[in-house]
C-alpha atoms as a PDB file:
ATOM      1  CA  UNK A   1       0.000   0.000   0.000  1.00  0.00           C
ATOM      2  CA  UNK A   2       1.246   3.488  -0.437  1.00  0.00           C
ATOM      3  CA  UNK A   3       0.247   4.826   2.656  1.00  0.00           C
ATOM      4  CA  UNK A   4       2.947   3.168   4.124  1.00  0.00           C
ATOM      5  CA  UNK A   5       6.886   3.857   3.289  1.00  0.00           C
ATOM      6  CA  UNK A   6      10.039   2.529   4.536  1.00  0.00           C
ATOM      7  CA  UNK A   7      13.501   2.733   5.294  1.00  0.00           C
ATOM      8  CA  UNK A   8      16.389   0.292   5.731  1.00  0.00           C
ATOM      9  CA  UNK A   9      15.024  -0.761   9.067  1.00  0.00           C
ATOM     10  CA  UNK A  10      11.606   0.889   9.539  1.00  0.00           C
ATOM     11  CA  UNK A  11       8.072   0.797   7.828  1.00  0.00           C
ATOM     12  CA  UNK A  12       6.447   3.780   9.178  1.00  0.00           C
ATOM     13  CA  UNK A  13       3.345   6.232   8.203  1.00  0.00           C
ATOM     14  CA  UNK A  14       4.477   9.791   9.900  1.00  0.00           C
ATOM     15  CA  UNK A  15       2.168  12.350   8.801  1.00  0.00           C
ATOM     16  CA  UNK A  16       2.164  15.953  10.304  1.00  0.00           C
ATOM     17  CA  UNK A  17      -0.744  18.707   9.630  1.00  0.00           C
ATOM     18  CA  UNK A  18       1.605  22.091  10.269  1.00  0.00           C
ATOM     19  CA  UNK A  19       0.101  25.469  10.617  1.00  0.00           C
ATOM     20  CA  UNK A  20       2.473  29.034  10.974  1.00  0.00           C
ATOM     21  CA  UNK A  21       1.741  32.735  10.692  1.00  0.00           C
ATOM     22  CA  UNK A  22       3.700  36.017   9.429  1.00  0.00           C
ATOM     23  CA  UNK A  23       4.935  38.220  11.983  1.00  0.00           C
ATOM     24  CA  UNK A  24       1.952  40.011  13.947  1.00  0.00           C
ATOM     25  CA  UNK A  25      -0.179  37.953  11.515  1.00  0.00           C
ATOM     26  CA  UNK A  26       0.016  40.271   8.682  1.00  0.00           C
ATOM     27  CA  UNK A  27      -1.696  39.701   5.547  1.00  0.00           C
ATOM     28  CA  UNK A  28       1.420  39.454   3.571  1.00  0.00           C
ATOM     29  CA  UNK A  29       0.778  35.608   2.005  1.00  0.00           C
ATOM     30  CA  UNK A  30      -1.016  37.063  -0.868  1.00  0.00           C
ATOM     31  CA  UNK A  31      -0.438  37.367  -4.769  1.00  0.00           C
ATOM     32  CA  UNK A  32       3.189  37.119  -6.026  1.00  0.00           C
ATOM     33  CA  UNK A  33       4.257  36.211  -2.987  1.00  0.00           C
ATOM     34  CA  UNK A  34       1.956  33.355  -2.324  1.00  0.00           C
ATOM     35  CA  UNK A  35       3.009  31.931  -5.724  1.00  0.00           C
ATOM     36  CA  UNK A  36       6.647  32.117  -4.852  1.00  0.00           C
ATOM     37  CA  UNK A  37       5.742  30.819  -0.977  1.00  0.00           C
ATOM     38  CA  UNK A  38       4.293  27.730  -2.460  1.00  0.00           C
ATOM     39  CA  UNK A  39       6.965  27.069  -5.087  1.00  0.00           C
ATOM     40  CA  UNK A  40       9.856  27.528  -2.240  1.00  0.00           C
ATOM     41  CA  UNK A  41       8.055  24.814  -0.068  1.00  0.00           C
ATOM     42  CA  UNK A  42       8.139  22.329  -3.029  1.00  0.00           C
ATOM     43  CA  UNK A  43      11.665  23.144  -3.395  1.00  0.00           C
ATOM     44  CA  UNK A  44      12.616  22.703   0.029  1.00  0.00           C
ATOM     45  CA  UNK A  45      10.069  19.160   0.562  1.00  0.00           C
ATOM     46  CA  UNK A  46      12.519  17.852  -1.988  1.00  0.00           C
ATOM     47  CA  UNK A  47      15.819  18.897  -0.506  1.00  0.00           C
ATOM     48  CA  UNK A  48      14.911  17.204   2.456  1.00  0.00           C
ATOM     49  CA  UNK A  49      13.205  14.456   0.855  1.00  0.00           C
ATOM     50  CA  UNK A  50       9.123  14.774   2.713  1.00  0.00           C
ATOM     51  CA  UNK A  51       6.387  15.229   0.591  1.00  0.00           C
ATOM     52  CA  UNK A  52       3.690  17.673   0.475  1.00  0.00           C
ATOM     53  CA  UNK A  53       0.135  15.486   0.881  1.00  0.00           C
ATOM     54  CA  UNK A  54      -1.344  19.467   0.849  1.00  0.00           C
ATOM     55  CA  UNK A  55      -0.685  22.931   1.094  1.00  0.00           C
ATOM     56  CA  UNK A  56      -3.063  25.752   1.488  1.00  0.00           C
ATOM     57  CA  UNK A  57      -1.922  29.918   1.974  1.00  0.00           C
ATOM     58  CA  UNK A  58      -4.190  32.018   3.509  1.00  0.00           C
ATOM     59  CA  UNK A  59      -3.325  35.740   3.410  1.00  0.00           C
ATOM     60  CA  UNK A  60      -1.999  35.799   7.249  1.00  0.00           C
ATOM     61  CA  UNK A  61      -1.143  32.119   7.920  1.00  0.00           C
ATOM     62  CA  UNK A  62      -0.005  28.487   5.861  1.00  0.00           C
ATOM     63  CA  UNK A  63      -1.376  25.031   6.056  1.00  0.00           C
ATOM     64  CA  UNK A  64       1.177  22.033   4.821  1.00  0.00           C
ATOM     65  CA  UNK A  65      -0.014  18.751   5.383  1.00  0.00           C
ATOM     66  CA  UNK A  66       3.178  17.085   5.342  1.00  0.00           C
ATOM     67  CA  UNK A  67       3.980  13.141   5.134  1.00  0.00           C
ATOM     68  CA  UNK A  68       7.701  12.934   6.794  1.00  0.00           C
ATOM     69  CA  UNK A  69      10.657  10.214   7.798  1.00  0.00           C
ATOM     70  CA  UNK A  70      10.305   9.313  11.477  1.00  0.00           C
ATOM     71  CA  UNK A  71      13.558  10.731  11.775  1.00  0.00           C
ATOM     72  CA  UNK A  72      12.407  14.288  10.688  1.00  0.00           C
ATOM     73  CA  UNK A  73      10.576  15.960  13.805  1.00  0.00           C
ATOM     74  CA  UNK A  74       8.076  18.512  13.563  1.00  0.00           C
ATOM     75  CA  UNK A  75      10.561  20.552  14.798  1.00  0.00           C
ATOM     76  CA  UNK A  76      12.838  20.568  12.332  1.00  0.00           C
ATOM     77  CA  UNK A  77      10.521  19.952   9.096  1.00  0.00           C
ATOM     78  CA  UNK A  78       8.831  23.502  10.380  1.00  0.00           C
ATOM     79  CA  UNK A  79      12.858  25.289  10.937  1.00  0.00           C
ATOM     80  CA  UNK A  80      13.878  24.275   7.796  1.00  0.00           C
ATOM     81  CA  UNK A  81      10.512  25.234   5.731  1.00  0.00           C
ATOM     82  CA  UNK A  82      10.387  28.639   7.561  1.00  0.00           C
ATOM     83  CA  UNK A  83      13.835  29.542   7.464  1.00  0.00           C
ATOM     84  CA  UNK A  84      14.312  28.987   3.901  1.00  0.00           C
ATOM     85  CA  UNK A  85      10.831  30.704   2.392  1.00  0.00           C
ATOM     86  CA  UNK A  86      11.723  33.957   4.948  1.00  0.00           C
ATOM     87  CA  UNK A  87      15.165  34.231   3.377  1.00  0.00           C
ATOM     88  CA  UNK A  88      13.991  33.511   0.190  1.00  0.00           C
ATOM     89  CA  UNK A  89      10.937  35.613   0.294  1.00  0.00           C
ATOM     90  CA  UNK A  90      12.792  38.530   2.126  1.00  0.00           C
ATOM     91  CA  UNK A  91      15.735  38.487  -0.648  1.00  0.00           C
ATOM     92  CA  UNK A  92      12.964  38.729  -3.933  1.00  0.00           C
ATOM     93  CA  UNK A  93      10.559  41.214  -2.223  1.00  0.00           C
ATOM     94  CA  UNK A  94      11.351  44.077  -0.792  1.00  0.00           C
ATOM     95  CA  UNK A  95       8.333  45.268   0.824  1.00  0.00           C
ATOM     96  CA  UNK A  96       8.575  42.109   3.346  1.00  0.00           C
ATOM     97  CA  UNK A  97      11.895  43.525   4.887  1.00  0.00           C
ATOM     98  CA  UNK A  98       9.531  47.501   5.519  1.00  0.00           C
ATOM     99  CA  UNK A  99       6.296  45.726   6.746  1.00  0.00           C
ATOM    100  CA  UNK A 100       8.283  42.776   9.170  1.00  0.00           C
ATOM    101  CA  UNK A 101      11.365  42.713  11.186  1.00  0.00           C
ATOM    102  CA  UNK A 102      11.263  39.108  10.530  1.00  0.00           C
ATOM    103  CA  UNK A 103       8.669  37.367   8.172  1.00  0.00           C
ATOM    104  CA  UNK A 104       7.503  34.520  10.421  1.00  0.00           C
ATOM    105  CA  UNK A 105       6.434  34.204  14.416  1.00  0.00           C
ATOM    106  CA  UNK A 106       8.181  31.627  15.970  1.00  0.00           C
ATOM    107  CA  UNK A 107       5.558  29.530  17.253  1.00  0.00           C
ATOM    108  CA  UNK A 108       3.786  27.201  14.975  1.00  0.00           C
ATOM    109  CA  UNK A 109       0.840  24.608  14.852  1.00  0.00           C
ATOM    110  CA  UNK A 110       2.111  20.765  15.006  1.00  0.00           C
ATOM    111  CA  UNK A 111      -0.877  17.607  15.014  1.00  0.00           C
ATOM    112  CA  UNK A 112       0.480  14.419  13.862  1.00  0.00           C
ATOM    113  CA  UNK A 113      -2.293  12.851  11.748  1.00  0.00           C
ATOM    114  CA  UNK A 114      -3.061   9.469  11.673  1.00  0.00           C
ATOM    115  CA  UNK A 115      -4.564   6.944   8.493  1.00  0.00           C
ATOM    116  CA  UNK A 116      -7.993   7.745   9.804  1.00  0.00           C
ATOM    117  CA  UNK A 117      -8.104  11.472   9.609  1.00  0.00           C
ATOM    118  CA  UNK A 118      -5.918  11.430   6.643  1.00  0.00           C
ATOM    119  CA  UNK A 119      -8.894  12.382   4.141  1.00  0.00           C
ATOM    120  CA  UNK A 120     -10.393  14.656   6.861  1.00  0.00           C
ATOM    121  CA  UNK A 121      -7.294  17.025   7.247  1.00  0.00           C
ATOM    122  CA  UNK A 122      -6.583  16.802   3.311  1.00  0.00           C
ATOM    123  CA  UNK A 123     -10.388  18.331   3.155  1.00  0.00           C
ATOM    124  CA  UNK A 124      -9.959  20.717   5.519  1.00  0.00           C
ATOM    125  CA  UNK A 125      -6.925  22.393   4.373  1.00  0.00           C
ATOM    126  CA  UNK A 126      -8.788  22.268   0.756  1.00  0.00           C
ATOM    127  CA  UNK A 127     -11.337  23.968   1.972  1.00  0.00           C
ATOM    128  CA  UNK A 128      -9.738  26.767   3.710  1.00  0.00           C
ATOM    129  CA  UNK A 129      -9.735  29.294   0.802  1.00  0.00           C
ATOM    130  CA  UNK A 130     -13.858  28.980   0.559  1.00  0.00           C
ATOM    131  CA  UNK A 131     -13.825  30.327   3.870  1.00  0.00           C
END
C-alpha cells in the first residue's frame, strides 16, 4: 500500500498537519508572494526528501499537510521550511523587509495525523480558501 513507506530498518506512516503565521499575523501571504511561498516549499520538501500530501496559503497564515521520515521531527521539518521561504521571500521582495522585522512568528501549529483522519485534514486544508 502506499500509505505506508520505509527505510532500511523501519516501515512507518508519519504524517504531520503544520500550521504558521507572518509576523503580527500580517496579511502578507497574498499574490506574487503566495506563488513564490508555495513554489519555495516544493523546493525545500525535496531537498529534504518529505512530501507535500497538501498545502493551502491564507493571506496571514499556511497550512502544509506534510507526510515525513520518522527521523524528521516537527521541529525541524517547520525550521527548515520557515527559514528557507523567509530568506527567500525577504531576498525577492522588498516590501517584506519595511512591513516585518522578521517574516515569520516563531511559534507554529504541530498535530500528527493518523490513516484515519488522513482524508479529513486533506479536506480541511482544501477547503480553507472557501472560507
Amino acid at each position: 500500500m502506499d500509505r505506508w513507506k520505509q527505510s532500511n530498518t523501519c516501515v512507518f506512516n508519519t504524517n504531520y498537519h503544520l500550521i504558521w503565521c507572518p509576523k503580527y499575523r500580517r496579511k502578507v501571504l497574498i499574490g506574487q508572494i503566495e506563488t513564490r511561498l508555495k513554489e519555495l516549499i516544493i523546493q525545500k520538501a525535496k531537498d529534504i526528501n518529505v512530501e507535500i500530501g497538501q498545502m493551502e496559503v491564507m493571506p496571514d497564515h499556511i497550512h502544509i499537510f506534510v507526510k515525513a521520515r520518522p527521523v524528521h521531527s516537527p521541529q525541524y521539518l517547520v525550521s527548515q521550511f520557515k527559514g528557507f521561504t523567509s530568506h527567500e521571500l525577504r531576498k525577492e521582495f522588498s516590501e517584506l523587509k519595511s512591513k516585518l522585522p522578521t517574516l515569520w512568528t516563531r511559534s507554529y501549529f504541530c498535530e500528527s495525523i493518523g490513516h484515519i483522519s488522513e482524508a479529513t485534514i486533506k479536506k480541511y486544508i482544501a477547503d480553507q480558501k472557501n472560507k
